[in-house]
Protein backbone atom coordinates (compact mmCIF):
# COMPACT_ATOMS: atom_id res chain seq x y z
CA UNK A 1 10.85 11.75 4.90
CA UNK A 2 12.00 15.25 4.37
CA UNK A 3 15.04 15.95 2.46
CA UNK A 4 17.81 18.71 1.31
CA UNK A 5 18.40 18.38 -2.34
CA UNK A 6 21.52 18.12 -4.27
CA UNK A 7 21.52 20.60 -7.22
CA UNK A 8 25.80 20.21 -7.36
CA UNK A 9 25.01 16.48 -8.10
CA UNK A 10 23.34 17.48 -11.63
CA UNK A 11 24.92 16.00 -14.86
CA UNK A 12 25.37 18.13 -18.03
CA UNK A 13 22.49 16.96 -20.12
CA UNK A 14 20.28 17.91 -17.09
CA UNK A 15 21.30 21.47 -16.61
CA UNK A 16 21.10 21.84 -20.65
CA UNK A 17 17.57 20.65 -20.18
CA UNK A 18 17.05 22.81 -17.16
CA UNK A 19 18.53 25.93 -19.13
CA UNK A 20 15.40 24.85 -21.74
CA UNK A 21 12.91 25.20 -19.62
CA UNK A 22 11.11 28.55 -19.91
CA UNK A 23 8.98 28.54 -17.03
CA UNK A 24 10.38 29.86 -13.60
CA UNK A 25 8.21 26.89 -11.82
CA UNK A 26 9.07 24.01 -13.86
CA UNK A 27 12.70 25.04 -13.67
CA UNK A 28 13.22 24.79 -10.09
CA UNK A 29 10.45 21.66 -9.89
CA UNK A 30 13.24 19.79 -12.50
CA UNK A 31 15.79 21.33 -10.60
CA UNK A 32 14.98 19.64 -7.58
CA UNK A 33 13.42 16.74 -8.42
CA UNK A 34 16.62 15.58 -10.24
CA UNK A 35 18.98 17.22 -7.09
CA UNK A 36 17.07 14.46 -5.06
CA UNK A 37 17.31 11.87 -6.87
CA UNK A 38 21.03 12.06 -7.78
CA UNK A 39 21.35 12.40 -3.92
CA UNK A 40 19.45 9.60 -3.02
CA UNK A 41 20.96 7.18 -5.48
CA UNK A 42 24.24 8.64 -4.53
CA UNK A 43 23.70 7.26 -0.89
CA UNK A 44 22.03 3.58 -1.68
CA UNK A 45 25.09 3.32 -4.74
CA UNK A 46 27.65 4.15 -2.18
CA UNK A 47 28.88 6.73 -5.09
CA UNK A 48 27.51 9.73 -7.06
CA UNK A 49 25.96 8.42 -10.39
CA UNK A 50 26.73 11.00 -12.80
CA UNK A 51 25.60 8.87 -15.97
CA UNK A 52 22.29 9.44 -18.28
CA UNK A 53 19.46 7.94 -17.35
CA UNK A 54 17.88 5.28 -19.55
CA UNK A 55 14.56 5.33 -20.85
CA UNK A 56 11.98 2.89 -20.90
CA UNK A 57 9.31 2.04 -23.67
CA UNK A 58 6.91 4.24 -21.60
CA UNK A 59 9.52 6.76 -20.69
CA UNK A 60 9.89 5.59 -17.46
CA UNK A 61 13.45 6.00 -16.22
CA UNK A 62 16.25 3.73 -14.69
CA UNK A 63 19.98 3.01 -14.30
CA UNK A 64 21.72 1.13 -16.55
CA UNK A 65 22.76 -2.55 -16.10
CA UNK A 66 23.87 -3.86 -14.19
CA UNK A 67 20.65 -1.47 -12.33
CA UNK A 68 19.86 -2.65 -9.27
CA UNK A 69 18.07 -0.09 -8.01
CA UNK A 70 14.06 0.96 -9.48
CA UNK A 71 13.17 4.88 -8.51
CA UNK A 72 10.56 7.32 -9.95
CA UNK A 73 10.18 10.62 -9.01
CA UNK A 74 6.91 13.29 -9.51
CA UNK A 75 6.01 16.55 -8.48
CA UNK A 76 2.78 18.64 -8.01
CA UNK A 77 2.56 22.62 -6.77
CA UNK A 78 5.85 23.14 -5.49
CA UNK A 79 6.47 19.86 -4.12
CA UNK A 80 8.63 16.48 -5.32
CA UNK A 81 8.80 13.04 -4.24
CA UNK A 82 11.20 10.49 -5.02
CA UNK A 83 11.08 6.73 -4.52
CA UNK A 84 13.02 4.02 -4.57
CA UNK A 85 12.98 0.72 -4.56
CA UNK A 86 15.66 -2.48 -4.59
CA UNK A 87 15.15 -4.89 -7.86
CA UNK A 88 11.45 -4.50 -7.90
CA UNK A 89 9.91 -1.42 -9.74
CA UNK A 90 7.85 1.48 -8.38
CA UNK A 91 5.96 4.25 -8.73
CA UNK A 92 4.96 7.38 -7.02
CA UNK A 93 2.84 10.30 -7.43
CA UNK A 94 2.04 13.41 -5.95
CA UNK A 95 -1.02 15.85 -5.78
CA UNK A 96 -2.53 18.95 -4.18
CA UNK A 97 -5.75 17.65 -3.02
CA UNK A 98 -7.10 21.54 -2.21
CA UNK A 99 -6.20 22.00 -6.29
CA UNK A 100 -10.12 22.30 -7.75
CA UNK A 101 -11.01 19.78 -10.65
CA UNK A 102 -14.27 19.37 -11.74
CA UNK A 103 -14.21 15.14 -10.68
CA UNK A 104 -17.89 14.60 -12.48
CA UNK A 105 -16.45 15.21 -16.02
CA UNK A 106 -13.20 13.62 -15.59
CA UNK A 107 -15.14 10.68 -14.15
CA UNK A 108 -15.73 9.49 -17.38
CA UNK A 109 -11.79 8.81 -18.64
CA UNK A 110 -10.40 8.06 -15.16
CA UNK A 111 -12.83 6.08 -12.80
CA UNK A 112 -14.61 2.90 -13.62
CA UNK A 113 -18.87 2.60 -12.98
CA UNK A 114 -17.86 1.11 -9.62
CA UNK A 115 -15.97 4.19 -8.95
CA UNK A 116 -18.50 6.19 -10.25
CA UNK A 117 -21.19 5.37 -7.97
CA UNK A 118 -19.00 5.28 -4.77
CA UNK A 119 -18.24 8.97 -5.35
CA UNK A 120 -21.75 10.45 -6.65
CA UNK A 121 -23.03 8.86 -3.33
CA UNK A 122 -20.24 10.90 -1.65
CA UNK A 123 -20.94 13.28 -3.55
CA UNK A 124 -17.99 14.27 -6.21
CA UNK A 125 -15.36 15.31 -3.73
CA UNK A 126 -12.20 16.77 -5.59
CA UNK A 127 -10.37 15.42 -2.67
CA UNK A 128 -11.96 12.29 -3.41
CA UNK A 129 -11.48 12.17 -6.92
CA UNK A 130 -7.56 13.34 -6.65
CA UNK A 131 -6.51 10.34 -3.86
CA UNK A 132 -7.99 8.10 -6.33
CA UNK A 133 -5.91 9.50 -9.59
CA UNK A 134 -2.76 9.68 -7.13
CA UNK A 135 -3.26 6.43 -6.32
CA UNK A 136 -3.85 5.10 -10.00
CA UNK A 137 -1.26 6.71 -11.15
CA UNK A 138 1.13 5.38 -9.05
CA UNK A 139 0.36 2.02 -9.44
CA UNK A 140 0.39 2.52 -13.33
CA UNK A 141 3.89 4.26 -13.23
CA UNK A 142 4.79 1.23 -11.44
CA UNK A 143 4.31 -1.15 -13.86
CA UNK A 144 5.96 0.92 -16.82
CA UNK A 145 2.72 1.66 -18.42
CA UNK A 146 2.36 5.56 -16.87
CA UNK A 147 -0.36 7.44 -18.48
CA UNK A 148 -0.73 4.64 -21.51
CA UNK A 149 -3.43 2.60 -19.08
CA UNK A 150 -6.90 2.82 -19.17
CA UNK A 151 -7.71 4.06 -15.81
CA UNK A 152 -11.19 2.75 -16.17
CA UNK A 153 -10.29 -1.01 -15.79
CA UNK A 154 -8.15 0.10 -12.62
CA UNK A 155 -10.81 0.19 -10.00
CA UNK A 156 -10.13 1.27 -6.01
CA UNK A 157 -12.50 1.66 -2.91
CA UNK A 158 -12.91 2.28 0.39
CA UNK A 159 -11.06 4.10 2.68
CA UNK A 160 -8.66 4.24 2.58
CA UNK A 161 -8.42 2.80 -0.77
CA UNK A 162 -7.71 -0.47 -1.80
CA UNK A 163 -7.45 -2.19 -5.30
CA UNK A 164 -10.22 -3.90 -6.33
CA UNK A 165 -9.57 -4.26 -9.98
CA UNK A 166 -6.20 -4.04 -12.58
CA UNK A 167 -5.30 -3.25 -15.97
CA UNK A 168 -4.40 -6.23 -17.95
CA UNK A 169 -0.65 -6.64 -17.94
CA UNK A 170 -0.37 -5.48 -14.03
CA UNK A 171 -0.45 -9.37 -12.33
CA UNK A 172 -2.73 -9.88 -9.02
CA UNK A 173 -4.59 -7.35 -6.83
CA UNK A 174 -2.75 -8.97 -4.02
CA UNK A 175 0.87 -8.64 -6.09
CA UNK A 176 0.66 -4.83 -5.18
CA UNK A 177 1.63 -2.61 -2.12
CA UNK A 178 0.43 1.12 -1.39
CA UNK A 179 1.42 3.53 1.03
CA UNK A 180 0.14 7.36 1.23
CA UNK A 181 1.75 10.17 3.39
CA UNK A 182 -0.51 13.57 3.62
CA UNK A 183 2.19 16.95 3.26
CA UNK A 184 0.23 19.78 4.50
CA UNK A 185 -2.36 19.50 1.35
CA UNK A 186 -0.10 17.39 -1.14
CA UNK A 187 -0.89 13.71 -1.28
CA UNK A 188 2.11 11.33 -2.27
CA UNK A 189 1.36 7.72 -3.01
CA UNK A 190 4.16 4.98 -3.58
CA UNK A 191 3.06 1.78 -5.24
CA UNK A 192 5.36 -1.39 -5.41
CA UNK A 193 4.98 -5.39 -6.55
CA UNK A 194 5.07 -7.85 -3.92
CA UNK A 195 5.06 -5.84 -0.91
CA UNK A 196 8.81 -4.80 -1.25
CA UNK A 197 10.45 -2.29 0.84
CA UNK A 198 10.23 1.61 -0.36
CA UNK A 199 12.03 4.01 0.85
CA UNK A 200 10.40 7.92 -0.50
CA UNK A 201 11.63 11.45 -0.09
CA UNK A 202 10.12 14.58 -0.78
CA UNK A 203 10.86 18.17 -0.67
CA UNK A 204 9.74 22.02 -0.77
CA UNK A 205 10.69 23.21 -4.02
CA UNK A 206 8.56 26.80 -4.13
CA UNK A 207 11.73 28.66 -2.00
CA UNK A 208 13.83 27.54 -3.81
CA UNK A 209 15.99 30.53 -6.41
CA UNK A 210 17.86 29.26 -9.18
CA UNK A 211 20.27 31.46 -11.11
């Protein structure tokens, strides 16, 4: 769903960070990325969370105990997405699929053979290429790992996509839940263990002025 951000609900470290940041783009991408997520968390805590965030061994970030609550948050091209998650963790990830990439040479570090042959037979889609990423990328941010997996043992097909293949370390094909929402080009995929409920936000950052 579509949501206002909360920019007020920014801690200190955050707007020193933001202050950092040297491009105009990544500045307001932060800016509301963050905004959203304090505001969402705000709502399922019943209370603004003002604290730091911890980070994982990956760098993947959460609340501190007693927690609770699992969120991740991406953005991509003027858009963010947030999503979260009770007790079980997530991932999400976001993409312009009109963005060009030439999909035949990053073939070889992201997409397994299987992969490789579904998409030469289709033959090398960006579009194509870029749902699979999103997708892979969720799923790998979901289990803590984020860009430390080898996307080649992660193999998907069909369509739409389902997982065929995982990492070792991420459990069962059939452990996993994935859900995609198109946003005018953008392409935001949420990933989950055990089918849980996931709740995911996202929101226009490009208007957006910062002073």
């Amino acid at each position: 769903m579509a949501a206002s951000v909360g920019l007020e609900l920014l801690n200190s470290a955050e707007r020193d960070r933001l202050q950092r940041l040297q491009v105009q783009a990544d500045r307001i991408a932060y800016a509301v990325a963050h905004g959203l997520l304090r505001k969402i968390l705000a709502q399922r805590l019943a209370a603004p969370f003002r604290g730091d965030f911890l980070r994982g061994a990956m760098g993947k970030p959460g609340l501190p105990p007693p927690g609770g609550i699992e969120f991740n948050l991406t953005h991509s091209r003027g858009l963010v997405a947030v999503a979260v998650c009770r007790d079980v963790p997530v991932g999400v990830d976001v993409e312009d699929l009109s963005r060009p990439v030439d999909s035949r040479e990053l073939s070889w570090q992201v997409l397994s053979d299987a992969e490789r042959v579904e998409l030469g037979l289709a033959g090398w889609q960006s579009s194509d290429f870029l749902r699979h990423w999103v997708m892979k990328e969720a799923l790998s941010k979901a289990a803590g790992q984020g860009l430390q997996s080898d996307f080649r043992t992660l193999t998907l097909s069909g369509n739409p996509l389902r997982i065929v293949a995982l990492p070792q370390g991420f459990g069962e094909t059939a452990s996993w839940s994935t859900d995609s929402v198109e946003v005018d080009t953008h392409l935001i995929t949420v990933a989950a263990r055990h089918s849980a409920p996931v709740w995911c936000w996202h929101a226009v950052s490009e208007s957006l002025d910062l002073v």
